[in-house]
C-alpha atoms as a PDB file:
ATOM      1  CA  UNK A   1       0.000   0.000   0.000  1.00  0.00           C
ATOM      2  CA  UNK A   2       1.273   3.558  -0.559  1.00  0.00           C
ATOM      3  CA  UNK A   3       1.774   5.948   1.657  1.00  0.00           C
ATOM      4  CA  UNK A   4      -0.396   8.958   1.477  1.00  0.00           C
ATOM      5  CA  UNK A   5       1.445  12.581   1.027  1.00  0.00           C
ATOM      6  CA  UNK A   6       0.049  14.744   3.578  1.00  0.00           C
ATOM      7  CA  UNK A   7       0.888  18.492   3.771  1.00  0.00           C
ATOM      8  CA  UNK A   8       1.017  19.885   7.238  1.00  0.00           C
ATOM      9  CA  UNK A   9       1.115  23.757   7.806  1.00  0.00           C
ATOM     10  CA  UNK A  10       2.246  25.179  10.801  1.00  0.00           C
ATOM     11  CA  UNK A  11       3.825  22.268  11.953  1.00  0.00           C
ATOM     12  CA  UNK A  12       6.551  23.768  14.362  1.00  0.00           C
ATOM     13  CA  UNK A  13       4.555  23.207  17.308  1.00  0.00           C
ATOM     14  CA  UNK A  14       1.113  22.585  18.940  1.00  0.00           C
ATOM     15  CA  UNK A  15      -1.808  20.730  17.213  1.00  0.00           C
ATOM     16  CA  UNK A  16       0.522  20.494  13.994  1.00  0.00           C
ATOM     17  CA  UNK A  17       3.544  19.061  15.330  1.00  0.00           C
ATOM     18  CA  UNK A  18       0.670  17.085  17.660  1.00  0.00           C
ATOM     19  CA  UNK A  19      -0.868  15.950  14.154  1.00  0.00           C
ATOM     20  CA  UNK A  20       2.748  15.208  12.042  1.00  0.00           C
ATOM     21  CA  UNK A  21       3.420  12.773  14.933  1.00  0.00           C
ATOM     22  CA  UNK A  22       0.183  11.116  14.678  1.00  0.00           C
ATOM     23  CA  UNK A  23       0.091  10.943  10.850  1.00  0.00           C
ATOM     24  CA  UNK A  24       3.688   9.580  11.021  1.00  0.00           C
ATOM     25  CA  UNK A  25       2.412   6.855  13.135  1.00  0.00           C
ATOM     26  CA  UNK A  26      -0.038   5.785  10.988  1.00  0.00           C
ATOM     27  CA  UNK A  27       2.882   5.445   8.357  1.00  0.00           C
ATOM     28  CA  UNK A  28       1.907   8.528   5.931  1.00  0.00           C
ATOM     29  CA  UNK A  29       4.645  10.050   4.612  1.00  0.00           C
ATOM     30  CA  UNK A  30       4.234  14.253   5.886  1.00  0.00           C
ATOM     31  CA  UNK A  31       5.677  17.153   4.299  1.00  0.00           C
ATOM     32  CA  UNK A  32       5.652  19.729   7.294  1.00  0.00           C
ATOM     33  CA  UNK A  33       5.881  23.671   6.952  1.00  0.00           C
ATOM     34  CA  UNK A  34       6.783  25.602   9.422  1.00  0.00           C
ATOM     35  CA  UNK A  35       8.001  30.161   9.646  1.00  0.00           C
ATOM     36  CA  UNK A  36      11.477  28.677  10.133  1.00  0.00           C
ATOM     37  CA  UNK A  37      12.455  25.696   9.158  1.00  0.00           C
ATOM     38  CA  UNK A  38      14.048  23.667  12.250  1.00  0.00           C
ATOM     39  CA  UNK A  39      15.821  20.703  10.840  1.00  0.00           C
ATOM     40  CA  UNK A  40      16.020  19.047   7.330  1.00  0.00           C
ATOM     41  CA  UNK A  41      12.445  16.994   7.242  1.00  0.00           C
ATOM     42  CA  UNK A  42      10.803  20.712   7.361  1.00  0.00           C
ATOM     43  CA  UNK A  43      10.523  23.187   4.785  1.00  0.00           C
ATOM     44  CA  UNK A  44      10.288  26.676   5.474  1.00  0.00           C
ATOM     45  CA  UNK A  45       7.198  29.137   4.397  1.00  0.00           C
ATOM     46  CA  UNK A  46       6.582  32.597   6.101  1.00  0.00           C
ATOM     47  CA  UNK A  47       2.935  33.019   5.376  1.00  0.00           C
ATOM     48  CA  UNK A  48       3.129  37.422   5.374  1.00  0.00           C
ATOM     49  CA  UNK A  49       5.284  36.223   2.129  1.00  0.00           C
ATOM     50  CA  UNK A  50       2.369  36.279  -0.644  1.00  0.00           C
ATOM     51  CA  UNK A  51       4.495  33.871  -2.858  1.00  0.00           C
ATOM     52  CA  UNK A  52       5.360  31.766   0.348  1.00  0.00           C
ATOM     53  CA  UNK A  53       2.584  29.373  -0.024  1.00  0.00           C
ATOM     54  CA  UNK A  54       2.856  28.726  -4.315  1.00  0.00           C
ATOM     55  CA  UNK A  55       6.527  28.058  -3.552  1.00  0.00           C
ATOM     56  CA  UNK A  56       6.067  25.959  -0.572  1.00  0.00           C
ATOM     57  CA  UNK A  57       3.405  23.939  -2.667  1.00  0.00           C
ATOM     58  CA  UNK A  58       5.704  23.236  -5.622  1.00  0.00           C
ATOM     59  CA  UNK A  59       8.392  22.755  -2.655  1.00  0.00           C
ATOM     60  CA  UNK A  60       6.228  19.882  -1.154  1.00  0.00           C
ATOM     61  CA  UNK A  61       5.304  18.275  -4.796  1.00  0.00           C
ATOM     62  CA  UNK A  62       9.196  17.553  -5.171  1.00  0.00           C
ATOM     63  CA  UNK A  63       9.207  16.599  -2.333  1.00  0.00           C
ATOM     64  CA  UNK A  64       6.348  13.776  -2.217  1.00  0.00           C
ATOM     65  CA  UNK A  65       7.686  13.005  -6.155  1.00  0.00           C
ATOM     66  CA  UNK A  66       4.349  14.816  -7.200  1.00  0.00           C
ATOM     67  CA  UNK A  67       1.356  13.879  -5.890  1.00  0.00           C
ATOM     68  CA  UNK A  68       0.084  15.164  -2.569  1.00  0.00           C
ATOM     69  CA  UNK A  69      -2.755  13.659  -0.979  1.00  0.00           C
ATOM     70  CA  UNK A  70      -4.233  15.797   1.290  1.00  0.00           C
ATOM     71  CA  UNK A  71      -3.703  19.058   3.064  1.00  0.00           C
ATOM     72  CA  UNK A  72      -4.034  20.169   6.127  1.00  0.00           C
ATOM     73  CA  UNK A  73      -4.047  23.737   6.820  1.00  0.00           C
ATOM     74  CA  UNK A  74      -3.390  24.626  10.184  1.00  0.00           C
ATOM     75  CA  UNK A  75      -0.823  27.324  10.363  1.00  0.00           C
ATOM     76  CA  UNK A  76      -2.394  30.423  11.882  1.00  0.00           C
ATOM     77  CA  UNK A  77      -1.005  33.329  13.969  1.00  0.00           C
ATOM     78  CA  UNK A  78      -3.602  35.095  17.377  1.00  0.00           C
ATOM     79  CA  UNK A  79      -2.005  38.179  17.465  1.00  0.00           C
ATOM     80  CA  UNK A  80      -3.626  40.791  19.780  1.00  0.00           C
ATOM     81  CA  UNK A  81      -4.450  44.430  18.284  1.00  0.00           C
ATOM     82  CA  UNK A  82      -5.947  46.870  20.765  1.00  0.00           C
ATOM     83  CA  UNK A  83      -9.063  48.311  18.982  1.00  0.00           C
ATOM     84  CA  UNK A  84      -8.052  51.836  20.391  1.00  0.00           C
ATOM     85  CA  UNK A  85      -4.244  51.113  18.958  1.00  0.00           C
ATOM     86  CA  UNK A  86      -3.397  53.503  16.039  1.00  0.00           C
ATOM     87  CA  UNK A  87      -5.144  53.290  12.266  1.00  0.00           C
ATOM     88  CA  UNK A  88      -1.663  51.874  10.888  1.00  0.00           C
ATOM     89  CA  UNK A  89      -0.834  49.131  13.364  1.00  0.00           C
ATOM     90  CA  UNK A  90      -4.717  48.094  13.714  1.00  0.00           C
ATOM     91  CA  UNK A  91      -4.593  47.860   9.646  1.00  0.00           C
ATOM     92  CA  UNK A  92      -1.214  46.453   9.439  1.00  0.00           C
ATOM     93  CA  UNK A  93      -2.475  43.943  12.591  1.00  0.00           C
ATOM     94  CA  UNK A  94      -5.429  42.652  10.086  1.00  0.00           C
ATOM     95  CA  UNK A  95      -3.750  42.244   6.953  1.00  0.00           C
ATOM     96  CA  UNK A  96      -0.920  40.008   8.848  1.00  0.00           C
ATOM     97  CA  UNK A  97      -3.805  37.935  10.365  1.00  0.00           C
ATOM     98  CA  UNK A  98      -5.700  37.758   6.847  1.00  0.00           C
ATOM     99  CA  UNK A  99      -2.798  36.572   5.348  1.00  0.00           C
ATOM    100  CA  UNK A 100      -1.369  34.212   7.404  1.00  0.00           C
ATOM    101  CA  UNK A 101      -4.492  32.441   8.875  1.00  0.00           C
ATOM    102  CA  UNK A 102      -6.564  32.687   5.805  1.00  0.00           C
ATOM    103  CA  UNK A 103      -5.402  33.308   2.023  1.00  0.00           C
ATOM    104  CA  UNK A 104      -2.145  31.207   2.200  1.00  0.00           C
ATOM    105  CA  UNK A 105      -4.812  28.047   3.182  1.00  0.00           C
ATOM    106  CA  UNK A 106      -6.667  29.350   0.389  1.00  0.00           C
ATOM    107  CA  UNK A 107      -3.881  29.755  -1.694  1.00  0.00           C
ATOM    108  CA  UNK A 108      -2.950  26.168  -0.852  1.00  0.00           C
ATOM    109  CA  UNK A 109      -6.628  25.206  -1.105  1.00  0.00           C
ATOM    110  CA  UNK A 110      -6.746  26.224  -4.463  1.00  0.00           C
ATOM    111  CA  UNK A 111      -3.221  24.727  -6.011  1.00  0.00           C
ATOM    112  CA  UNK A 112      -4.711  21.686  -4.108  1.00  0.00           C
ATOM    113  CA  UNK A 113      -7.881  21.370  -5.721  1.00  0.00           C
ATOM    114  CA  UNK A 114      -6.482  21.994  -9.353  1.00  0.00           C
ATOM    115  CA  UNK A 115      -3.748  19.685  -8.907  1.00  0.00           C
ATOM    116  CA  UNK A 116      -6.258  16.891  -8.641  1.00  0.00           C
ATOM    117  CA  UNK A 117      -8.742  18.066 -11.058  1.00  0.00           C
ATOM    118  CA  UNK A 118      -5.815  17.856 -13.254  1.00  0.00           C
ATOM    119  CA  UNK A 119      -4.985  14.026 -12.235  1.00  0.00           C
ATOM    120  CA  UNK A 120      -8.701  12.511 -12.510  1.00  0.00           C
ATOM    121  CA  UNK A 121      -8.047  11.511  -8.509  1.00  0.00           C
ATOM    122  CA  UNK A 122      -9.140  12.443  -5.512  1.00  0.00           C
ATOM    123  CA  UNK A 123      -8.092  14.574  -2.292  1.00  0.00           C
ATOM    124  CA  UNK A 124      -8.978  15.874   0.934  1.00  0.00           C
ATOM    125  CA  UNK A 125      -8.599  18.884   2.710  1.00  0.00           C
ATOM    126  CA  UNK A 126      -8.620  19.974   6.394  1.00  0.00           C
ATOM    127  CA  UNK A 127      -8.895  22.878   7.817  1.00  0.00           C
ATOM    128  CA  UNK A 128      -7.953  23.903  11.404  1.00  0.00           C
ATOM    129  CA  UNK A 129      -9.921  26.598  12.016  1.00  0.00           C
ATOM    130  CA  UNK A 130     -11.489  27.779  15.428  1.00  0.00           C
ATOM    131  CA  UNK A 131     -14.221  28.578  18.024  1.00  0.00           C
ATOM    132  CA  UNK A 132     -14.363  32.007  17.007  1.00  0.00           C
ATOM    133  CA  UNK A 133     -15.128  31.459  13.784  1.00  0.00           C
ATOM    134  CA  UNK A 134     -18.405  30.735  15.322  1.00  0.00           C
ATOM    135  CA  UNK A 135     -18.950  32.835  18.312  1.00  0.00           C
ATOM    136  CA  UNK A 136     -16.152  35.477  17.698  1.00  0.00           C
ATOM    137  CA  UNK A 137     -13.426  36.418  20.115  1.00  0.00           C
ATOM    138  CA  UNK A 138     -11.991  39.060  22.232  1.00  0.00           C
ATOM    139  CA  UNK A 139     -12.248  42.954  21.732  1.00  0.00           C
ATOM    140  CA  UNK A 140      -8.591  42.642  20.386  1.00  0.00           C
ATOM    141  CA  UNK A 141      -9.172  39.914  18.188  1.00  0.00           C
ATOM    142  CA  UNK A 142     -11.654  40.864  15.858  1.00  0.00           C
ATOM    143  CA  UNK A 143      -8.908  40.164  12.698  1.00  0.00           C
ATOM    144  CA  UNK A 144      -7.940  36.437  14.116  1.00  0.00           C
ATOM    145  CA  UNK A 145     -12.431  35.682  14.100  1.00  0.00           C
ATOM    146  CA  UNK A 146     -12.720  37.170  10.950  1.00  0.00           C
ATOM    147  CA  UNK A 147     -10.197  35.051   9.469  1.00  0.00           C
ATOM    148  CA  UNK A 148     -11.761  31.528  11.260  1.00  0.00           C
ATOM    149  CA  UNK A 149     -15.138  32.227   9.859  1.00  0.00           C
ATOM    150  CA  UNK A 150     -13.737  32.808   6.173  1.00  0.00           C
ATOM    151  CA  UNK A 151     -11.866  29.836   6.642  1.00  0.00           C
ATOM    152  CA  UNK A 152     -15.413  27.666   7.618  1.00  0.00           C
ATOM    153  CA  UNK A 153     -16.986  29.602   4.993  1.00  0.00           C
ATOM    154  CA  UNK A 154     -14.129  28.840   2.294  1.00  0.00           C
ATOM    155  CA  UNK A 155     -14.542  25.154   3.742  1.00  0.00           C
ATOM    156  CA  UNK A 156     -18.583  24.928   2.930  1.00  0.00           C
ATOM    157  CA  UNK A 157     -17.799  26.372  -0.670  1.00  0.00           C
ATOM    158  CA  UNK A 158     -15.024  23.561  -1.345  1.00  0.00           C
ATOM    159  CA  UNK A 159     -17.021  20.854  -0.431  1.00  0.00           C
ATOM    160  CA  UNK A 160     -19.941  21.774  -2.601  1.00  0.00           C
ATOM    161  CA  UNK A 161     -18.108  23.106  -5.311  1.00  0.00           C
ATOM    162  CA  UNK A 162     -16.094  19.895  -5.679  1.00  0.00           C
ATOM    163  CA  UNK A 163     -17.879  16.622  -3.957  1.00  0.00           C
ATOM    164  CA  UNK A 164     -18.591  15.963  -7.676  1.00  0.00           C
ATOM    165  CA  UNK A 165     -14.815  15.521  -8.051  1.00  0.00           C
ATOM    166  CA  UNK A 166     -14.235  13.303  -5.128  1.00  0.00           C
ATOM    167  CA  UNK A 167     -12.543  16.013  -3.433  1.00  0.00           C
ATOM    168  CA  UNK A 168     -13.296  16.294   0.409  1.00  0.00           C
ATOM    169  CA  UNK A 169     -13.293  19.126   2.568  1.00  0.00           C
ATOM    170  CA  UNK A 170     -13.477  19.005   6.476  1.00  0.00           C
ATOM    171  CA  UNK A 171     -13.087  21.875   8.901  1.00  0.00           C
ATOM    172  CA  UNK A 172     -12.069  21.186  12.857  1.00  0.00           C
ATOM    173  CA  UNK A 173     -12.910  24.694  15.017  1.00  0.00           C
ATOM    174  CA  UNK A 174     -11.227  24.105  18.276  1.00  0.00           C
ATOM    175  CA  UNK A 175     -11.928  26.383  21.218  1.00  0.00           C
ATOM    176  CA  UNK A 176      -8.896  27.158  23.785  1.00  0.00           C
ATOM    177  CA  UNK A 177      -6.066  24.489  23.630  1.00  0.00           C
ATOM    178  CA  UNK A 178      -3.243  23.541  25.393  1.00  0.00           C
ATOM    179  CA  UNK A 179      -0.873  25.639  22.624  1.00  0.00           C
ATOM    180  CA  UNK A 180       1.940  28.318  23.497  1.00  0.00           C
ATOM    181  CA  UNK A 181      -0.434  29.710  21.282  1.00  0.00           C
ATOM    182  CA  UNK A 182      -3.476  30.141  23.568  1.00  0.00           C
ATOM    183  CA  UNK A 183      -1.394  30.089  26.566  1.00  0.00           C
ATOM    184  CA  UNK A 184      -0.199  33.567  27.415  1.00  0.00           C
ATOM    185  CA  UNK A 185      -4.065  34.627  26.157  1.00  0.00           C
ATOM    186  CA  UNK A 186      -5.657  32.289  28.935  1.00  0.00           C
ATOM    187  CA  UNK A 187      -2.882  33.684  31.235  1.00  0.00           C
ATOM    188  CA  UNK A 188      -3.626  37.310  30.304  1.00  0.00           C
ATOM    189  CA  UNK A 189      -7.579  36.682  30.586  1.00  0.00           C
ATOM    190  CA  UNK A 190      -6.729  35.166  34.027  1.00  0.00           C
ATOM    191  CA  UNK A 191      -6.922  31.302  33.736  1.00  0.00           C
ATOM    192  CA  UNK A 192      -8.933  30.219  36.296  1.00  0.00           C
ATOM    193  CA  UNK A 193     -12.215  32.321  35.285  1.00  0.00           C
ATOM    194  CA  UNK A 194     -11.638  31.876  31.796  1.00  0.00           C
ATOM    195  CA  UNK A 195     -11.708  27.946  32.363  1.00  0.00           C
ATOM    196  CA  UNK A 196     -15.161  28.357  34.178  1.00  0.00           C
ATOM    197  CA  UNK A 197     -16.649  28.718  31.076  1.00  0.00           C
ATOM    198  CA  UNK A 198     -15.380  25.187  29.592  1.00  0.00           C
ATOM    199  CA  UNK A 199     -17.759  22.677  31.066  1.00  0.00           C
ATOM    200  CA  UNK A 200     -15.575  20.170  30.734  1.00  0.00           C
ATOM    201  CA  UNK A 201     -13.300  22.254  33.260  1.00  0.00           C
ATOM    202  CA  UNK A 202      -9.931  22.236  31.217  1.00  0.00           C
ATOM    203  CA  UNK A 203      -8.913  23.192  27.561  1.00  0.00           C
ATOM    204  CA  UNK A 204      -7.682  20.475  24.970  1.00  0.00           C
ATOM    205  CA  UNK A 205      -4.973  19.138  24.522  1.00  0.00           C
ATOM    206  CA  UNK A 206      -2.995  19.642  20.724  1.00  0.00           C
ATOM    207  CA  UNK A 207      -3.049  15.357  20.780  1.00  0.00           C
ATOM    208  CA  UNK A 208      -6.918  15.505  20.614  1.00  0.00           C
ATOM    209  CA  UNK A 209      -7.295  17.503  17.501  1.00  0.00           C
ATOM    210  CA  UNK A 210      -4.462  16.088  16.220  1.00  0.00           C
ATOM    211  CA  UNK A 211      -6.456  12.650  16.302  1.00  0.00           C
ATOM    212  CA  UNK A 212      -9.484  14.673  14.440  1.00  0.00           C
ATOM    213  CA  UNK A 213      -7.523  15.412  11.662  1.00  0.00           C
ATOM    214  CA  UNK A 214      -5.947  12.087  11.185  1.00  0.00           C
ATOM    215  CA  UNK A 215      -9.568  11.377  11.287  1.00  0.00           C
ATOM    216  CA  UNK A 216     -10.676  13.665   8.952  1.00  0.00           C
ATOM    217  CA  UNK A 217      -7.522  12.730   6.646  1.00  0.00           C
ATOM    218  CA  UNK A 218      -7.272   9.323   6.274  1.00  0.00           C
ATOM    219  CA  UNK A 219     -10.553   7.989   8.020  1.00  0.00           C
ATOM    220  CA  UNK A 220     -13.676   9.740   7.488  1.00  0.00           C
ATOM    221  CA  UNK A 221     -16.432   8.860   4.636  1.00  0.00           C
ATOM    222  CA  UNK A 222     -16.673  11.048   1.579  1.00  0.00           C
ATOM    223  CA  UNK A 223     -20.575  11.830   2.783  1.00  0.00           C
ATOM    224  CA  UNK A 224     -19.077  13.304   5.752  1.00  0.00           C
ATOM    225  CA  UNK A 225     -17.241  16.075   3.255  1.00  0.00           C
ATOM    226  CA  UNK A 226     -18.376  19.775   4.613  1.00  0.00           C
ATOM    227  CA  UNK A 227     -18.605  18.715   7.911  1.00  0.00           C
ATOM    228  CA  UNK A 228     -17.440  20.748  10.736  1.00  0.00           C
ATOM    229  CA  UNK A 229     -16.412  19.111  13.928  1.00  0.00           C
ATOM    230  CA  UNK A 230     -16.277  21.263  17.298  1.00  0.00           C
ATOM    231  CA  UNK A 231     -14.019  20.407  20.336  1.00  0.00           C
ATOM    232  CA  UNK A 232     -14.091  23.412  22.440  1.00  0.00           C
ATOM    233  CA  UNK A 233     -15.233  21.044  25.737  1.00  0.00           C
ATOM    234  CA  UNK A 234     -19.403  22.454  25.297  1.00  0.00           C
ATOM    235  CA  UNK A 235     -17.713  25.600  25.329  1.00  0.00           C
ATOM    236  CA  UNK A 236     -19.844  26.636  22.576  1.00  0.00           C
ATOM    237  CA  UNK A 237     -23.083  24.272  21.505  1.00  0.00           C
ATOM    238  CA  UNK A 238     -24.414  24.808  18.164  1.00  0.00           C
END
């Protein structure tokens, strides 16, 4: 049996270097991206870069001998911007987020899509995207919800557009989890109180969604394509 090529994004750390370890161990062969490239298996891709993602695509292709599988975009960035901070760092604050979190995955997304249009075979796509593309965020993080709902939104359009093609899309929206990421926010929004809202009493851990996306990757039916799966601990019930 051959391995399936799997492109990670944002696979430095957190739920992607949680979900490289877990595709790895079910013996696909990952191509990992990551801002800065940390040994040889990883190729390097700054996101603010507009070429960054076509290169890093072609990049993975020779690397997987030119076929790749599935994608799974998960690099994102949840940078605070104060709404009362000044026009040109609240602008230049959204059009980092934009980029980063959502038109390199839909610059991916896209190559993706055509490169197996082009083949006759077919591919899935998942998409980390978040809580607050749902039920929005914090006063300073208007930018980082916008870009989680265009992501689910881009997600819906994929699978519709392209079911027909056997190409799958499925979108996991995590709420708070246990991330360097989210850390210093839960930290800053002062832990203990924030976790009172999570029913289940504790955030998740990166292993948990990295298990939904080797789901969503290698396991799930094609009738589940434009499905969105929440693990946010009842944090938000839809």
């Amino acid at each position: 049996m051959i391995s399936p090529a799997i492109l990670v994004t944002g696979a430095s750390r957190g739920i992607g270097a949680a979900a490289v370890a877990a595709l790895k161990a079910r013996d696909a062969h990952v191509i990992a991206q990551a801002t800065t490239a940390r040994d040889g298996d990883t190729l390097a891709a700054d996101f603010a870069d507009p070429d960054a993602p076509a290169q890093l695509w072609q990049s993975a292709l020779d690397r997987a001998g030119g076929t790749i599988d599935v994608l799974v975009n998960n690099a994102g960035v949840f940078e605070a911007v104060p709404l009362d901070a000044g026009d040109g760092d609240w602008l230049a604050a959204w059009e980092r987020t934009l980029a980063i979190n959502l038109t390199a995955s839909a610059q991916l997304s896209r190559l993706s899509v055509r490169h197996w249009q082009e083949r006759g075979v077919s591919g899935r796509i998942v998409h980390v995207a978040s809580r607050a593309g749902h039920r929005g965020d914090s006063p300073a993080h208007w930018h980082y919800a916008a870009a989680k709902g265009g992501m689910l939104a881009m997600h819906k359009t994929i699978a519709r557009a392209y079911a027909k093609d056997a190409i799958y899309s499925f979108a996991i929206t995590p709420g708070f989890t246990d991330t360097a990421m989210a850390g210093d926010y839960l930290a800053s929004r002062g832990g203990a109180a924030l976790l009172a809202d999570i029913p289940l009493g504790r955030v998740a851990e990166p292993e948990e969604i990295a298990s939904m996306i080797v789901f969503c990757a290698l396991d799930a039916p094609p009738s589940m394509t434009g499905a969105t799966l929440d693990a946010n601990g009842a944090s938000y019930v839809r």
